[in-house]
Protein backbone atom coordinates (compact mmCIF):
# COMPACT_ATOMS: atom_id res chain seq x y z
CA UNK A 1 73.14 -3.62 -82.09
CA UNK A 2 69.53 -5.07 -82.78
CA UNK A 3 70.81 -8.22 -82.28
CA UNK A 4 72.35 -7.53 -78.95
CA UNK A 5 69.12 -5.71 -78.17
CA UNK A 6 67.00 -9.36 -78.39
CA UNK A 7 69.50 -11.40 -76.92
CA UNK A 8 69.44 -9.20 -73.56
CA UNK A 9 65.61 -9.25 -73.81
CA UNK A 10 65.50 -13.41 -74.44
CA UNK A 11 67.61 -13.56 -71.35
CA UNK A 12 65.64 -11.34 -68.90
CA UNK A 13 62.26 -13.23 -69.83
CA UNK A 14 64.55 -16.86 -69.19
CA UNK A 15 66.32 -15.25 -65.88
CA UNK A 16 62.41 -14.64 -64.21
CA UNK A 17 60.48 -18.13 -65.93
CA UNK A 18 63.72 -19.93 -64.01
CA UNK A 19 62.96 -17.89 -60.65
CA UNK A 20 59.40 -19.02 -60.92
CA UNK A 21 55.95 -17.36 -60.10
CA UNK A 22 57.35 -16.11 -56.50
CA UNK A 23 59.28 -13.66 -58.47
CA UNK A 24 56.05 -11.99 -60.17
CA UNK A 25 54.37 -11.99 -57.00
CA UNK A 26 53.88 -8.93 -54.91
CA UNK A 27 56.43 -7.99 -52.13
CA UNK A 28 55.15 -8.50 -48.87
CA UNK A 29 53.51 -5.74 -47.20
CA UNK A 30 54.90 -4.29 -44.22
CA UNK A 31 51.37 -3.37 -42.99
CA UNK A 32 49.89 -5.57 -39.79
CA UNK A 33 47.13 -7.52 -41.43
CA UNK A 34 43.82 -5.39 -39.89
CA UNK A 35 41.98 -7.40 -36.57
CA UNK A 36 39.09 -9.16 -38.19
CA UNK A 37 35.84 -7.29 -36.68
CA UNK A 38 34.39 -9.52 -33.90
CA UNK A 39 30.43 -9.79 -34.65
CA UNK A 40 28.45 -7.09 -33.13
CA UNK A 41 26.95 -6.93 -29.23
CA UNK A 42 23.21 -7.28 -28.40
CA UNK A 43 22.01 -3.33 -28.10
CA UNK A 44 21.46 -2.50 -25.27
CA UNK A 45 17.38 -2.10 -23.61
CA UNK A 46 15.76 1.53 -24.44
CA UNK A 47 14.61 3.11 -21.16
CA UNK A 48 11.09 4.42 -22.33
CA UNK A 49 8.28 6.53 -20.46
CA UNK A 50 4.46 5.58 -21.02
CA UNK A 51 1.73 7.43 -19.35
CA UNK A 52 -1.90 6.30 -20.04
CA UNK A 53 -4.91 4.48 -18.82
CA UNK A 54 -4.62 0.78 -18.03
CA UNK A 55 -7.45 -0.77 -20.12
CA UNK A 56 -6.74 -4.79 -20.01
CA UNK A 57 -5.04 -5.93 -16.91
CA UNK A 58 -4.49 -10.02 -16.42
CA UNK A 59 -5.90 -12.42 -14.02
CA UNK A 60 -2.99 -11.78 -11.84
CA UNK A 61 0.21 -8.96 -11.52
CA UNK A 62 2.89 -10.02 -11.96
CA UNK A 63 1.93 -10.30 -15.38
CA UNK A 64 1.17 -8.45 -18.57
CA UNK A 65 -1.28 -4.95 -18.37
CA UNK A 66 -2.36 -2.88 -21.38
CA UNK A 67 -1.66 0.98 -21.17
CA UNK A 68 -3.26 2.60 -24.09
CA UNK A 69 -3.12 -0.92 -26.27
CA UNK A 70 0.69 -1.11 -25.40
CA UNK A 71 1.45 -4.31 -23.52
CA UNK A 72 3.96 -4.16 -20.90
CA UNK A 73 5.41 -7.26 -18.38
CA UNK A 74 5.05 -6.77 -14.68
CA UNK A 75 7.49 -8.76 -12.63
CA UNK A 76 7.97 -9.51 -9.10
CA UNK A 77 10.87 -6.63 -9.33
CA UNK A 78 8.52 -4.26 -10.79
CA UNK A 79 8.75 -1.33 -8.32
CA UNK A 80 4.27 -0.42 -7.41
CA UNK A 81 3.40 2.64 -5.65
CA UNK A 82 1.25 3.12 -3.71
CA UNK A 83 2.65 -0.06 -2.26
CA UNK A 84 0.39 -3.20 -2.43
CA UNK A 85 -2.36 -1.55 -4.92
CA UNK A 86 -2.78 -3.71 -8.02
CA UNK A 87 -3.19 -1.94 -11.31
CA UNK A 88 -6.62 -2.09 -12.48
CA UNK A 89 -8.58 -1.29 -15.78
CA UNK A 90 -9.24 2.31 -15.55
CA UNK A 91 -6.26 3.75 -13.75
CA UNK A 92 -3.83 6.45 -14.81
CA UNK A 93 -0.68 4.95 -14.56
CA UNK A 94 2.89 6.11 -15.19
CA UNK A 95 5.65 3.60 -16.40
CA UNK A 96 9.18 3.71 -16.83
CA UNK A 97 10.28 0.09 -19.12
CA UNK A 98 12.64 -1.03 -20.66
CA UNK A 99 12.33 -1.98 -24.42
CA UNK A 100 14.04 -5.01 -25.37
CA UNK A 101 13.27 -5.85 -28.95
CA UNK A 102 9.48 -5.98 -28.88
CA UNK A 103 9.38 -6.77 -25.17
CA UNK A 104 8.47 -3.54 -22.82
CA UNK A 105 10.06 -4.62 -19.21
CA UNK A 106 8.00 -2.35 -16.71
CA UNK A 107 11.09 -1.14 -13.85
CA UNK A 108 8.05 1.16 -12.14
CA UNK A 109 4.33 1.73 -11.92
CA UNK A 110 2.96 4.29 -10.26
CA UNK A 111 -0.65 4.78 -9.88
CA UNK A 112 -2.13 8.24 -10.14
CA UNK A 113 -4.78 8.07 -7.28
CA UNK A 114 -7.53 11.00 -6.78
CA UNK A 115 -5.25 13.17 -4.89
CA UNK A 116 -8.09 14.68 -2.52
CA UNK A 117 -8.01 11.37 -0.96
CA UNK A 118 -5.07 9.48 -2.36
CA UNK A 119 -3.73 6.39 -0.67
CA UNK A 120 -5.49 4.02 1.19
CA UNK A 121 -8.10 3.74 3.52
CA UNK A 122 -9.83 1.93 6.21
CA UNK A 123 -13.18 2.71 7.63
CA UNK A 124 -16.37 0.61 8.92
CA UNK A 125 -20.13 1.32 8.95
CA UNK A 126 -23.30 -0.34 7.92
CA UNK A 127 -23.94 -1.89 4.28
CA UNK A 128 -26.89 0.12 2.88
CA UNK A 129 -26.90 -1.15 -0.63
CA UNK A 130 -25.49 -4.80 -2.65
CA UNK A 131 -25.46 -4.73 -6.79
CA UNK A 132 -23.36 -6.16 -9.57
CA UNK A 133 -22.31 -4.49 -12.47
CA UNK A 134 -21.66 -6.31 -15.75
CA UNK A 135 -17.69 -6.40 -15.62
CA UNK A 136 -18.79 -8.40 -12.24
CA UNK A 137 -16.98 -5.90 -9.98
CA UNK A 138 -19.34 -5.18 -7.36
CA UNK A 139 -20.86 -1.96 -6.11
CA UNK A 140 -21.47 -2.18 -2.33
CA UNK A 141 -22.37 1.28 -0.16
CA UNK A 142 -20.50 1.18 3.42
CA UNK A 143 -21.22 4.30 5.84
CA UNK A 144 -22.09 5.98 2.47
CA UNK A 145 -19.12 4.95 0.56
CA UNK A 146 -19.61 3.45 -2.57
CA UNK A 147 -16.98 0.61 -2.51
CA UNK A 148 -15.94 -1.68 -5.74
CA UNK A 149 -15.43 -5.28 -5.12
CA UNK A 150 -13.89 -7.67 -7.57
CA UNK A 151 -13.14 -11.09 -7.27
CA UNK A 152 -9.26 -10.23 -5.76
CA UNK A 153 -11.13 -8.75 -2.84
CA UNK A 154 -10.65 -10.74 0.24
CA UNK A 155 -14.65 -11.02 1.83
CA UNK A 156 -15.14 -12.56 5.39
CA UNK A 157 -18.58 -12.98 5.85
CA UNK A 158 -21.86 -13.14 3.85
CA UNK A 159 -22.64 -9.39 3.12
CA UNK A 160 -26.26 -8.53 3.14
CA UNK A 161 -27.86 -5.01 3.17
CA UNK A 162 -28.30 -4.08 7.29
CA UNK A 163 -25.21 -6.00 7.94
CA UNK A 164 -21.80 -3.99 8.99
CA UNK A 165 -18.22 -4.52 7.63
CA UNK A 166 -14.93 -3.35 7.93
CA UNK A 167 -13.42 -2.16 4.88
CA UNK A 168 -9.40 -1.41 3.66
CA UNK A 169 -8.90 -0.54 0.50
CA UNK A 170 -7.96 2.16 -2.08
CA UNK A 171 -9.72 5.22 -2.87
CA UNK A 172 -9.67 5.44 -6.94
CA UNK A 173 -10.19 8.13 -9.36
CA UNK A 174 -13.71 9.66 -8.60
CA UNK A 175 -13.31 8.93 -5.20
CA UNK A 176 -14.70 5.29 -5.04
CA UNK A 177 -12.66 2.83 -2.68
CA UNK A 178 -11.90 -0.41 -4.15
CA UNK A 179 -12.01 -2.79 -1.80
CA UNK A 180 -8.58 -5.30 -0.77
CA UNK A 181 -10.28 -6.48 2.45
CA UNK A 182 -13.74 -6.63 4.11
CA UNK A 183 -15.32 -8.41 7.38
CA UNK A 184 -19.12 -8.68 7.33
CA UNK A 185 -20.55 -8.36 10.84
CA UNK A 186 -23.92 -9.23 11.96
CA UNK A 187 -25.58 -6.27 13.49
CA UNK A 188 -25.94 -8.88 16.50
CA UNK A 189 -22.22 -9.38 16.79
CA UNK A 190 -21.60 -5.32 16.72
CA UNK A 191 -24.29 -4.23 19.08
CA UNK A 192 -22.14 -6.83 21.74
CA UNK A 193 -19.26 -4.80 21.76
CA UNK A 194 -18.71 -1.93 23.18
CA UNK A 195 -16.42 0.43 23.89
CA UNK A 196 -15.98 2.91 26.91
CA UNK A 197 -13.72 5.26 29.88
CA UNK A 198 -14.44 4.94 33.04
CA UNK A 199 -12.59 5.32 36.62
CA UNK A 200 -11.41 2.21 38.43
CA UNK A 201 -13.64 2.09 41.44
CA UNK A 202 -13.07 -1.82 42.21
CA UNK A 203 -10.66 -4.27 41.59
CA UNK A 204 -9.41 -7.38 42.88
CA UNK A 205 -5.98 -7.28 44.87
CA UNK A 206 -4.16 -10.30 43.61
CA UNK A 207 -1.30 -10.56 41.03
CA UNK A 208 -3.09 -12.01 38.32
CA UNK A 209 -5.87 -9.16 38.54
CA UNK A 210 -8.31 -11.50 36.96
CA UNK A 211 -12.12 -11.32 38.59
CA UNK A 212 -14.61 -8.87 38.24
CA UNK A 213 -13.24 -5.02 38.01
CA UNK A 214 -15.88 -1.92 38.58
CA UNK A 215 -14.98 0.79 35.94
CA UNK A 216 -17.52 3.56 34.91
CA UNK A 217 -20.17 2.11 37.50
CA UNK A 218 -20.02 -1.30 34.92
CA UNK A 219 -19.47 -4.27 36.58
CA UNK A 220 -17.09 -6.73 34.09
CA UNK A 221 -14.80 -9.50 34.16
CA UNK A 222 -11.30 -10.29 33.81
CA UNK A 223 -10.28 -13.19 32.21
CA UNK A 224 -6.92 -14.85 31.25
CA UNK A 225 -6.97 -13.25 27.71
CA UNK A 226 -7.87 -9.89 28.42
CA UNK A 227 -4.95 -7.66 27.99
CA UNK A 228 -3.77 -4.82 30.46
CA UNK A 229 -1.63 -1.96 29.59
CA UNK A 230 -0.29 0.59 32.70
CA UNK A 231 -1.11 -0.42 36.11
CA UNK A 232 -4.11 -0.24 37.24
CA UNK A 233 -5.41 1.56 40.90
CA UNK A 234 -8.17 2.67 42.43
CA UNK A 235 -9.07 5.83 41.04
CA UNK A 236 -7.28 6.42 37.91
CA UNK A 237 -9.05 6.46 34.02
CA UNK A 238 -9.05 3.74 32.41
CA UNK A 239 -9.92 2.87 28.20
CA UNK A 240 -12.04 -0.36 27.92
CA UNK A 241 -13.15 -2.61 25.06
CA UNK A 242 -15.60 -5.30 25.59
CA UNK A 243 -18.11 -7.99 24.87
CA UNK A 244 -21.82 -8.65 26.38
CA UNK A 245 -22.28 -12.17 26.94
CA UNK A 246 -25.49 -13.86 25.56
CA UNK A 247 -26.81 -13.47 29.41
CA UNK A 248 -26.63 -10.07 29.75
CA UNK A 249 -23.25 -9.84 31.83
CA UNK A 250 -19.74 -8.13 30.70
CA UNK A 251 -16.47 -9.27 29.99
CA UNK A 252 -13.68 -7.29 29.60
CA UNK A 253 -10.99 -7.70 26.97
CA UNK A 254 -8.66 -5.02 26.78
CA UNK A 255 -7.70 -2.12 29.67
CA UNK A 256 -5.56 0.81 29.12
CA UNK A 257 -4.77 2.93 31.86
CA UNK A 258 -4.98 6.36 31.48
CA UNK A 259 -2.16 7.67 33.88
CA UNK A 260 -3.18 11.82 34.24
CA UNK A 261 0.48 12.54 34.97
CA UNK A 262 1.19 10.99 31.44
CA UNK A 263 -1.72 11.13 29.12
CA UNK A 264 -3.84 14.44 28.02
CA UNK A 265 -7.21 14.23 26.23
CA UNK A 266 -7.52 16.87 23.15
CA UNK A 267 -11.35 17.10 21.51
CA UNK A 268 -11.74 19.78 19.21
CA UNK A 269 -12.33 20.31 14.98
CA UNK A 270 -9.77 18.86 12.71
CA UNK A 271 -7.95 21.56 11.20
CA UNK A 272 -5.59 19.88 9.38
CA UNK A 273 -4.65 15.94 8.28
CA UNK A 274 -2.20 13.91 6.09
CA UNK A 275 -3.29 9.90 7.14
CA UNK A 276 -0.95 7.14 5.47
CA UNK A 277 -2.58 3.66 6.17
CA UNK A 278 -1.22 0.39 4.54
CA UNK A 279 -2.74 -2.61 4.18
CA UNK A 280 -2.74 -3.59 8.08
CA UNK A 281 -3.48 -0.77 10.36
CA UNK A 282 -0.19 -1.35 11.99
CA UNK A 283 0.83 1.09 8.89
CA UNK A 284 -0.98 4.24 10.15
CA UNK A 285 1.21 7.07 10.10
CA UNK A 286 0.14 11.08 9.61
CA UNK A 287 -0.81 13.46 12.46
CA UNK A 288 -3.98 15.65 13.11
CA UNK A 289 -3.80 19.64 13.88
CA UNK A 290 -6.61 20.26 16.63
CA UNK A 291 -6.54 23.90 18.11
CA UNK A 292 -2.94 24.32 16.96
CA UNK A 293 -1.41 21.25 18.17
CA UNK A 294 0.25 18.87 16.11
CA UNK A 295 -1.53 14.96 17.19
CA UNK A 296 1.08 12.36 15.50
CA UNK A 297 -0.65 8.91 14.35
CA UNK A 298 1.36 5.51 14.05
CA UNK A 299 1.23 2.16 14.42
CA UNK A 300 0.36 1.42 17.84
CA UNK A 301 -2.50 4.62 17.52
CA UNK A 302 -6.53 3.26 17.67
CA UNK A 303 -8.04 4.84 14.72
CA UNK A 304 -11.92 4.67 15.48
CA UNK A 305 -14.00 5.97 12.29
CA UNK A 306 -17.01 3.28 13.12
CA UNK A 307 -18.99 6.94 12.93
CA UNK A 308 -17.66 8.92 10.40
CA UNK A 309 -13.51 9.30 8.10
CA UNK A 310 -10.99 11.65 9.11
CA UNK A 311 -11.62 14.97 7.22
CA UNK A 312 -11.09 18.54 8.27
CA UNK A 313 -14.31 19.69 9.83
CA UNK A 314 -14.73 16.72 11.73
CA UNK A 315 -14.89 16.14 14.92
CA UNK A 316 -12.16 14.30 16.96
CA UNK A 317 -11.87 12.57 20.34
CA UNK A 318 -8.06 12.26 21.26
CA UNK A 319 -5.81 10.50 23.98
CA UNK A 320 -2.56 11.12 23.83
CA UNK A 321 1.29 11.76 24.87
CA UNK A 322 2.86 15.07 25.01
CA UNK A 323 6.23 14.30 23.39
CA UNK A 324 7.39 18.19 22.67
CA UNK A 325 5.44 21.66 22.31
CA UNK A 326 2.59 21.34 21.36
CA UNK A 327 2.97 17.95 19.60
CA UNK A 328 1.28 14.96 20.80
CA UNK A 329 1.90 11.13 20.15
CA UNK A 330 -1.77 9.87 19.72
CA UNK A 331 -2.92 6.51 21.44
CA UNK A 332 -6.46 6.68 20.59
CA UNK A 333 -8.33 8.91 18.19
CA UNK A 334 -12.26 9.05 17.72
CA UNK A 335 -13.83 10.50 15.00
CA UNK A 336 -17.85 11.70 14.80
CA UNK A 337 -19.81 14.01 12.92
CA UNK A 338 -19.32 17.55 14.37
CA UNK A 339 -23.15 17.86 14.30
């Protein structure tokens, strides 16, 4: 029986060394082999929100600005409100980036302006006072303003204190304007213009209309560049802008016809403003509340604040279109001192 025992073992171990090392191997497993992972996606930019104050800004946007020490890239995508104001060292900003790695992407800036007078602004008046500070922004005072002008400021003219200048710009925190554009004026050059209504008393009857025209008891001149609006008769108002010529006579260069059946003059306190101006004054849009009624400012609207800014309490000179009850589409507005 032993025997028998070892010869069955002796020929199982001969049976699996003849079917080789396939027959000590594993079955196959009827398991799918498992996809091989592919390698892992970029992750995806962090939308992040930084509020601070801007305290390095570069030589030009876009570029790269500091809020709070954090650097962050401007682009030419970068959405800037208000529109066209360029972040400067100083202002509250708040920014909405995307982080990518250590790169913060700036999708928005928005500004935090003084909100008494947010926005911009455009006025004109006479330069009382030049100086330079040591961050060579300089301090000018226009009509009482104190305005800030760096070196991004676009200056026509040679300022000097006595001089005039029209000003558009940004009022900033405190309620300083910094200046984007200003036109020096030699007292000279103002005191020639002028600006006036009068009735049409004379004017010459051919189809050109140029010659001299009587309005107001002023005798001026017509010329191929002067531009007409409405048509013009004996008797009705008329708005004119003009120039004195170095020999004492008048020229004019723009007429608007005030037709009664169509325009109505308003004068009265500002009660009430909200004034929206862009970089060029074809931007105006707001309205004025005088005595109740609604005034409506736009594009084609003459804005005159050569004697004082728009401001509740002031004084205002309008001409204007009734368009609905008691609303009015402004064509010119005048501004002065209520004193």
């Amino acid at each position: 029986m032993r025997r028998l025992l070892i010869w069955l073992l002796c020929l199982s171990v001969c049976m699996m060394v003849w079917a080789g090392p396939t027959a000590l191997a594993d079955p196959p497993s009827r398991t799918p082999a498992r996809a091989q992972t592919p390698a892992g996606s970029p992750p995806r930019p962090i939308p992040v929100k930084i509020e601070g104050l801007v305290d390095v800004v570069e030589d030009s946007v876009p570029g790269q600005i500091s809020v709070e020490g954090l650097w962050i890239q401007v682009t030419a995508a970068t959405v800037i409100t208000p529109a066209g104001y360029t972040p400067q060292v100083g202002d509250q900003v708040t920014v909405h980036a995307l982080v990518d790695g250590e790169l913060f992407m700036a999708r928005s800036v928005h500004i935090h302006l003084d909100m008494a007078n947010a926005g911009p602004t455009e006025f004109q008046g006479r330069i009382s006072q030049l100086s330079q500070r040591r961050d060579e922004v300089e301090v000018w005072v226009i009509a009482g303003q104190r305005v800030e002008v760096d070196q991004r400021a676009i200056v026509i003219g040679a300022p000097a204190v006595g001089y005039y200048a029209h000003v558009q710009g940004f009022v900033g925190l405190g309620g300083d304007v910094r200046a984007t554009w200003i036109r020096v004026f030699n007292p000279s050059d103002v005191i020639s213009q002028f600006e006036f209504e009068g009735i049409i008393t004379e004017w010459p009857q051919t189809p050109s209309w140029l010659g001299l025209w009587v309005i107001g008891n002023r005798v001026g001149l017509v010329h191929e560049g002067t531009q007409i609006t409405g048509t013009p008769a004996l008797g009705a108002a008329a708005e004119v802008r003009g120039r004195q010529l170095s020999d004492g006579s008048l020229v004019w260069d723009e007429i608007r016809i005030l037709d009664e059946d169509v325009y109505v003059r308003v004068q009265g306190l500002i009660e009430q403003l909200e004034i929206q101006r862009g970089i060029a004054p074809s931007s105006l849009s707001g309205y004025l509340v005088i005595g109740g009624r609604r005034i409506l400012l736009g594009g084609q609207t003459l804005l005159d604040e050569s004697e004082g800014r728009a401001a509740p309490g002031m004084w205002a000179d309008v001409v204007a279109i009734p368009v609905g009850e008691n609303i009015l589409d402004a064509v010119r507005v005048r501004i002065a001192r209520p004193d």
